[in-house]
N, C-alpha and C. Protein backbone atom coordinates (compact mmCIF):
# COMPACT_ATOMS: atom_id res chain seq x y z
N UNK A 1 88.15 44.88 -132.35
CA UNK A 1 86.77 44.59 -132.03
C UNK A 1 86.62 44.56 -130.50
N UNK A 2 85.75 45.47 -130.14
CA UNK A 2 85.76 46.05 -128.70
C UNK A 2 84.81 44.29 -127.96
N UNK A 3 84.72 44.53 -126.70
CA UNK A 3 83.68 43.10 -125.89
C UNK A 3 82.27 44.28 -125.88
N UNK A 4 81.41 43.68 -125.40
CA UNK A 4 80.16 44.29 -125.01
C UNK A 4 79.55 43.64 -123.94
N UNK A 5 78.49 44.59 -122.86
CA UNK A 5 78.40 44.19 -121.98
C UNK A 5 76.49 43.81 -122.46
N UNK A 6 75.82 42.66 -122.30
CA UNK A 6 74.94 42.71 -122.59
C UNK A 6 73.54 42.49 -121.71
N UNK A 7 71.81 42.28 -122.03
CA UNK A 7 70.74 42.24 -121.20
C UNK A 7 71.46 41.65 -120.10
N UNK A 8 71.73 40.29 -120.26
CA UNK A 8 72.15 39.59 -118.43
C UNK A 8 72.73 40.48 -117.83
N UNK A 9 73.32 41.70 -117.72
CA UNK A 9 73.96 42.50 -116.74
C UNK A 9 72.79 43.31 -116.04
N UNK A 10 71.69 43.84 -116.47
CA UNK A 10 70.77 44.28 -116.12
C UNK A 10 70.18 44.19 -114.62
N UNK A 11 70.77 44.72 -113.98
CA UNK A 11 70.15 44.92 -112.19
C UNK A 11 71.09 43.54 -111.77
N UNK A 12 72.08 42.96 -112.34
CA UNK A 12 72.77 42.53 -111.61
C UNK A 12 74.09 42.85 -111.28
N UNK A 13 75.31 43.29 -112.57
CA UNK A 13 76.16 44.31 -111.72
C UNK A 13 76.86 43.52 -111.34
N UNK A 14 77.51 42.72 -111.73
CA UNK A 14 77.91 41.84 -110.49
C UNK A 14 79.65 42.18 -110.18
N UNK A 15 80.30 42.83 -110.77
CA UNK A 15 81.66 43.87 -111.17
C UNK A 15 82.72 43.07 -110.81
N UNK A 16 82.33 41.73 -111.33
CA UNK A 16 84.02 41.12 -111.30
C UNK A 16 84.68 40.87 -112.61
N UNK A 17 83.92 41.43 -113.48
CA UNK A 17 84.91 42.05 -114.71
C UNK A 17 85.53 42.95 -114.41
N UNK A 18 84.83 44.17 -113.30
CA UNK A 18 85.67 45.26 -113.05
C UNK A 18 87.11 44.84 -113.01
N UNK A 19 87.06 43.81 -111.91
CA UNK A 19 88.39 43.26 -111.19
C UNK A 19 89.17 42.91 -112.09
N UNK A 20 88.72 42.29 -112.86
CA UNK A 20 89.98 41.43 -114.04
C UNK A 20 90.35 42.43 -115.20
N UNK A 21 89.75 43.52 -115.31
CA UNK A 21 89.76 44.10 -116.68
C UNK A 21 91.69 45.09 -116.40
N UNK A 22 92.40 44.37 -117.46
CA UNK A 22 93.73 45.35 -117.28
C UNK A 22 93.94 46.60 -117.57
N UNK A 23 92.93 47.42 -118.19
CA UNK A 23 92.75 48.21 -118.79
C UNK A 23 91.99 49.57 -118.45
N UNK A 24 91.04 48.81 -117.46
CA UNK A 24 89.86 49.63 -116.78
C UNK A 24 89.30 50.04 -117.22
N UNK A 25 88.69 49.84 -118.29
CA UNK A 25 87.68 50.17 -119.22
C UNK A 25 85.73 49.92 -119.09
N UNK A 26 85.87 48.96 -117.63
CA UNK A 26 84.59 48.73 -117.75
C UNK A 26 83.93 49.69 -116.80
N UNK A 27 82.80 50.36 -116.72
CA UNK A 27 82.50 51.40 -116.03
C UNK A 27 80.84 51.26 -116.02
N UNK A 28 80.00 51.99 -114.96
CA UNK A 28 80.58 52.30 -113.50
C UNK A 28 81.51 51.51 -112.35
N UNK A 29 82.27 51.70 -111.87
CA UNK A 29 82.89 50.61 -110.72
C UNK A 29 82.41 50.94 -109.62
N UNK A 30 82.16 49.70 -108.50
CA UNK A 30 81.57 49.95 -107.50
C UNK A 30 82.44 51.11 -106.45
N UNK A 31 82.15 52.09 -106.08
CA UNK A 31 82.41 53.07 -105.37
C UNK A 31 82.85 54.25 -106.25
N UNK A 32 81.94 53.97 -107.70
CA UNK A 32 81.43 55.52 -108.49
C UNK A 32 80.02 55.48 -108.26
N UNK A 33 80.34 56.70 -107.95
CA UNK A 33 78.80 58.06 -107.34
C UNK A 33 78.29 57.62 -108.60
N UNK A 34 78.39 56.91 -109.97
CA UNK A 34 76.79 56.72 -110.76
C UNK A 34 77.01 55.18 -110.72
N UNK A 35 77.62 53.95 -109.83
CA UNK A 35 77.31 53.05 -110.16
C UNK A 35 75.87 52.59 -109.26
N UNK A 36 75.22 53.28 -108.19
CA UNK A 36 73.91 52.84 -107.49
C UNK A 36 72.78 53.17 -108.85
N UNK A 37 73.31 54.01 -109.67
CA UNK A 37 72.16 54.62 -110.79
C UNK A 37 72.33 54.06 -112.31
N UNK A 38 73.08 53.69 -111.99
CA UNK A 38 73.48 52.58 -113.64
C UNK A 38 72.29 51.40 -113.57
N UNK A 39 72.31 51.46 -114.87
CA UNK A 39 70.94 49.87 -114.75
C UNK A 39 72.45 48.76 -114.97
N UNK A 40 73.50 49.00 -115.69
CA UNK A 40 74.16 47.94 -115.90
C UNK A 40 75.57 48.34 -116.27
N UNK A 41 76.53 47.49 -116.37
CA UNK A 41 77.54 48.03 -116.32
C UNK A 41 77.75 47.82 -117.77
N UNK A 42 79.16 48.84 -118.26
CA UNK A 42 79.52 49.09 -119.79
C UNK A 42 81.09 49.23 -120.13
N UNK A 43 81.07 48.87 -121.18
CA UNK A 43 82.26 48.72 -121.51
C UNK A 43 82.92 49.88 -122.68
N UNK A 44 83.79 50.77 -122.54
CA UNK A 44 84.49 51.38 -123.31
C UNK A 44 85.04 51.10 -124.20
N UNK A 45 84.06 51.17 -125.74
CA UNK A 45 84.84 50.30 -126.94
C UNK A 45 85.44 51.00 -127.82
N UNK A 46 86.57 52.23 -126.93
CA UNK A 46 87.91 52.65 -127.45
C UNK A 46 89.06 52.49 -126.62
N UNK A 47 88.59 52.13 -125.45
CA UNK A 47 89.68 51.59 -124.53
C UNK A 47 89.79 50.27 -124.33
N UNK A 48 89.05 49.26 -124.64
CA UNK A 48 89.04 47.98 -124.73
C UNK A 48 89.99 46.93 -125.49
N UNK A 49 90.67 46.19 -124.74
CA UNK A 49 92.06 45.64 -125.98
C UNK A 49 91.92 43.85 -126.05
N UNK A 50 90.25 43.99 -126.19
CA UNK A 50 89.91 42.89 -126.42
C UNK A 50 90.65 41.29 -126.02
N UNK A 51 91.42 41.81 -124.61
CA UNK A 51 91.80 40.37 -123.92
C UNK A 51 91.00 39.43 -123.35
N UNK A 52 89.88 39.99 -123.00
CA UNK A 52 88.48 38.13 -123.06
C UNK A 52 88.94 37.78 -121.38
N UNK A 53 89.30 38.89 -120.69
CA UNK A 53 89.10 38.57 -119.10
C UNK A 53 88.22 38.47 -118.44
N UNK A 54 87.56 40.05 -119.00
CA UNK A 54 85.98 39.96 -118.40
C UNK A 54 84.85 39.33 -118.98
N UNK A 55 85.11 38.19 -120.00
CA UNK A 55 84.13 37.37 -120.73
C UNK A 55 84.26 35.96 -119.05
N UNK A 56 85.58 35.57 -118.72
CA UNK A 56 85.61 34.43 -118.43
C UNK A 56 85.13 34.70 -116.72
N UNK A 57 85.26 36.35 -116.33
CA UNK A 57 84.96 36.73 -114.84
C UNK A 57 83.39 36.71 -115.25
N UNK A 58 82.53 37.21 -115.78
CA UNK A 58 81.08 37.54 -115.70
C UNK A 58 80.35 36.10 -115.05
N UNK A 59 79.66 36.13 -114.21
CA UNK A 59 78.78 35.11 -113.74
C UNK A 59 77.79 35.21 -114.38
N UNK A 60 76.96 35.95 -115.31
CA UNK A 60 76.02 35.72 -115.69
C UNK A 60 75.93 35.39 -117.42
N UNK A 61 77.40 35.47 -117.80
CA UNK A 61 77.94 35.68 -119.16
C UNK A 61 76.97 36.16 -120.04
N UNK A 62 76.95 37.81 -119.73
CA UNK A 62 76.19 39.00 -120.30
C UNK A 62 77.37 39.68 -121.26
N UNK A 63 78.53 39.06 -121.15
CA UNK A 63 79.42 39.76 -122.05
C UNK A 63 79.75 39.03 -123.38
N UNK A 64 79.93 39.43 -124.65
CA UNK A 64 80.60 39.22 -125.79
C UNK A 64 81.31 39.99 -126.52
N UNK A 65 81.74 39.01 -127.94
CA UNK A 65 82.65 40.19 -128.30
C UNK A 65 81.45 40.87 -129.42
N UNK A 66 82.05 42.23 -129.94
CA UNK A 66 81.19 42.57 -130.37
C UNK A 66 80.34 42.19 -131.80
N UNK A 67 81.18 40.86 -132.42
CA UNK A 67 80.77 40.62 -133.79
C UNK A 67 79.64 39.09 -133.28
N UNK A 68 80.04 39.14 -132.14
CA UNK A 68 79.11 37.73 -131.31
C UNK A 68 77.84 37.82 -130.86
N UNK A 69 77.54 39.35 -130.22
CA UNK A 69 76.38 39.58 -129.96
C UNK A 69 75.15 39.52 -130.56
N UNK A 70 74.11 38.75 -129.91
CA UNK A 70 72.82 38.63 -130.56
C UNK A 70 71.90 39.01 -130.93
N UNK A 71 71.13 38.55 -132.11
CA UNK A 71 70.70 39.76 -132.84
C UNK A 71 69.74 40.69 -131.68
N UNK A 72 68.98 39.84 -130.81
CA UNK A 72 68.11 40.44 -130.24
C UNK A 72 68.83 41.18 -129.05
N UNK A 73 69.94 41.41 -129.00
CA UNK A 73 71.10 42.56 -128.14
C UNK A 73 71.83 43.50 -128.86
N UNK A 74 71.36 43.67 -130.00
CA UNK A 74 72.09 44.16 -130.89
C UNK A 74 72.24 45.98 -130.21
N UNK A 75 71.20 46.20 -130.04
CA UNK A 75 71.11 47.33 -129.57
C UNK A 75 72.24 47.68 -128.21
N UNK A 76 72.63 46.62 -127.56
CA UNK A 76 73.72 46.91 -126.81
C UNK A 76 74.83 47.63 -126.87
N UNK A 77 75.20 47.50 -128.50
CA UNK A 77 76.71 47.76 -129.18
C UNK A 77 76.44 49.36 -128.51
N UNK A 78 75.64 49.97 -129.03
CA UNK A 78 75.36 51.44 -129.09
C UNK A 78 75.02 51.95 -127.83
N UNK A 79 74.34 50.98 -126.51
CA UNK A 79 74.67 51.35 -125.83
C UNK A 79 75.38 51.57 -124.95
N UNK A 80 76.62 50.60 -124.93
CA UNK A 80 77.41 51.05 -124.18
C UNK A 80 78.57 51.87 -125.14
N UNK A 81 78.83 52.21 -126.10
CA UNK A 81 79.28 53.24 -126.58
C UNK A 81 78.54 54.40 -125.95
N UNK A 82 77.61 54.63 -126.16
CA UNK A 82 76.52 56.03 -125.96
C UNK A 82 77.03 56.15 -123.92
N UNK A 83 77.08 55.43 -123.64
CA UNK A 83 77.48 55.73 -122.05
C UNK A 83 78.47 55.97 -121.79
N UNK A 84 79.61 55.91 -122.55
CA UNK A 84 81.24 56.36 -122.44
C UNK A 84 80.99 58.23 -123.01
N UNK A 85 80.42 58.45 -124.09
CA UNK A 85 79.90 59.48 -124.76
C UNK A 85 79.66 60.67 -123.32
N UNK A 86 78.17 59.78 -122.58
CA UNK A 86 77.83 61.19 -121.72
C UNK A 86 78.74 61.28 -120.67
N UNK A 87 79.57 60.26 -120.00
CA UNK A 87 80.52 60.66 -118.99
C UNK A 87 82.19 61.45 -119.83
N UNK A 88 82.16 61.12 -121.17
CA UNK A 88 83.75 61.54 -121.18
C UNK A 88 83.43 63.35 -121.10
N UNK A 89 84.37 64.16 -120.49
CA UNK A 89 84.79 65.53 -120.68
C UNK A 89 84.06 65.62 -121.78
């Protein structure tokens, strides 16, 4: 069960999940050419090995896991799947 990045990330970005994540799965990172154009940052939920780093780094705790998320974020799951989608090859 992958984490998800949810609304609270929205224009804030704040990428110190980037930092903690062992895996590097969370994307855009600051000094990618699409993180000024991202509304929010996302998490790769096939590369994700569900260690709960970037739950305890988020300052705005916009992240969960994915069976946690609320109903009214539900729509999150899909999108940050759907954003790994248009950047992979």
């Amino acid at each position: 069960m992958a984490y998800v990045i949810n609304e609270p990330c929205i224009g804030v970005k704040d990428a110190s999940c980037t930092e903690v994540c062992p895996v590097d799965c969370i994307h855009p990172t600051p000094g990618d050419p699409r993180f000024e154009e991202a509304e929010q940052l996302y998490i790769d939920p096939e590369e994700c090995i569900d260690c709960d780093a970037c739950v305890e780094a988020c300052p705005v705790d916009a992240i969960t896991s994915e069976d946690q998320v609320p109903p009214e974020w539900e729509s999150f799951i899909a999108r940050n799947a759907a954003y790994f989608r248009q950047v992979r090859p």
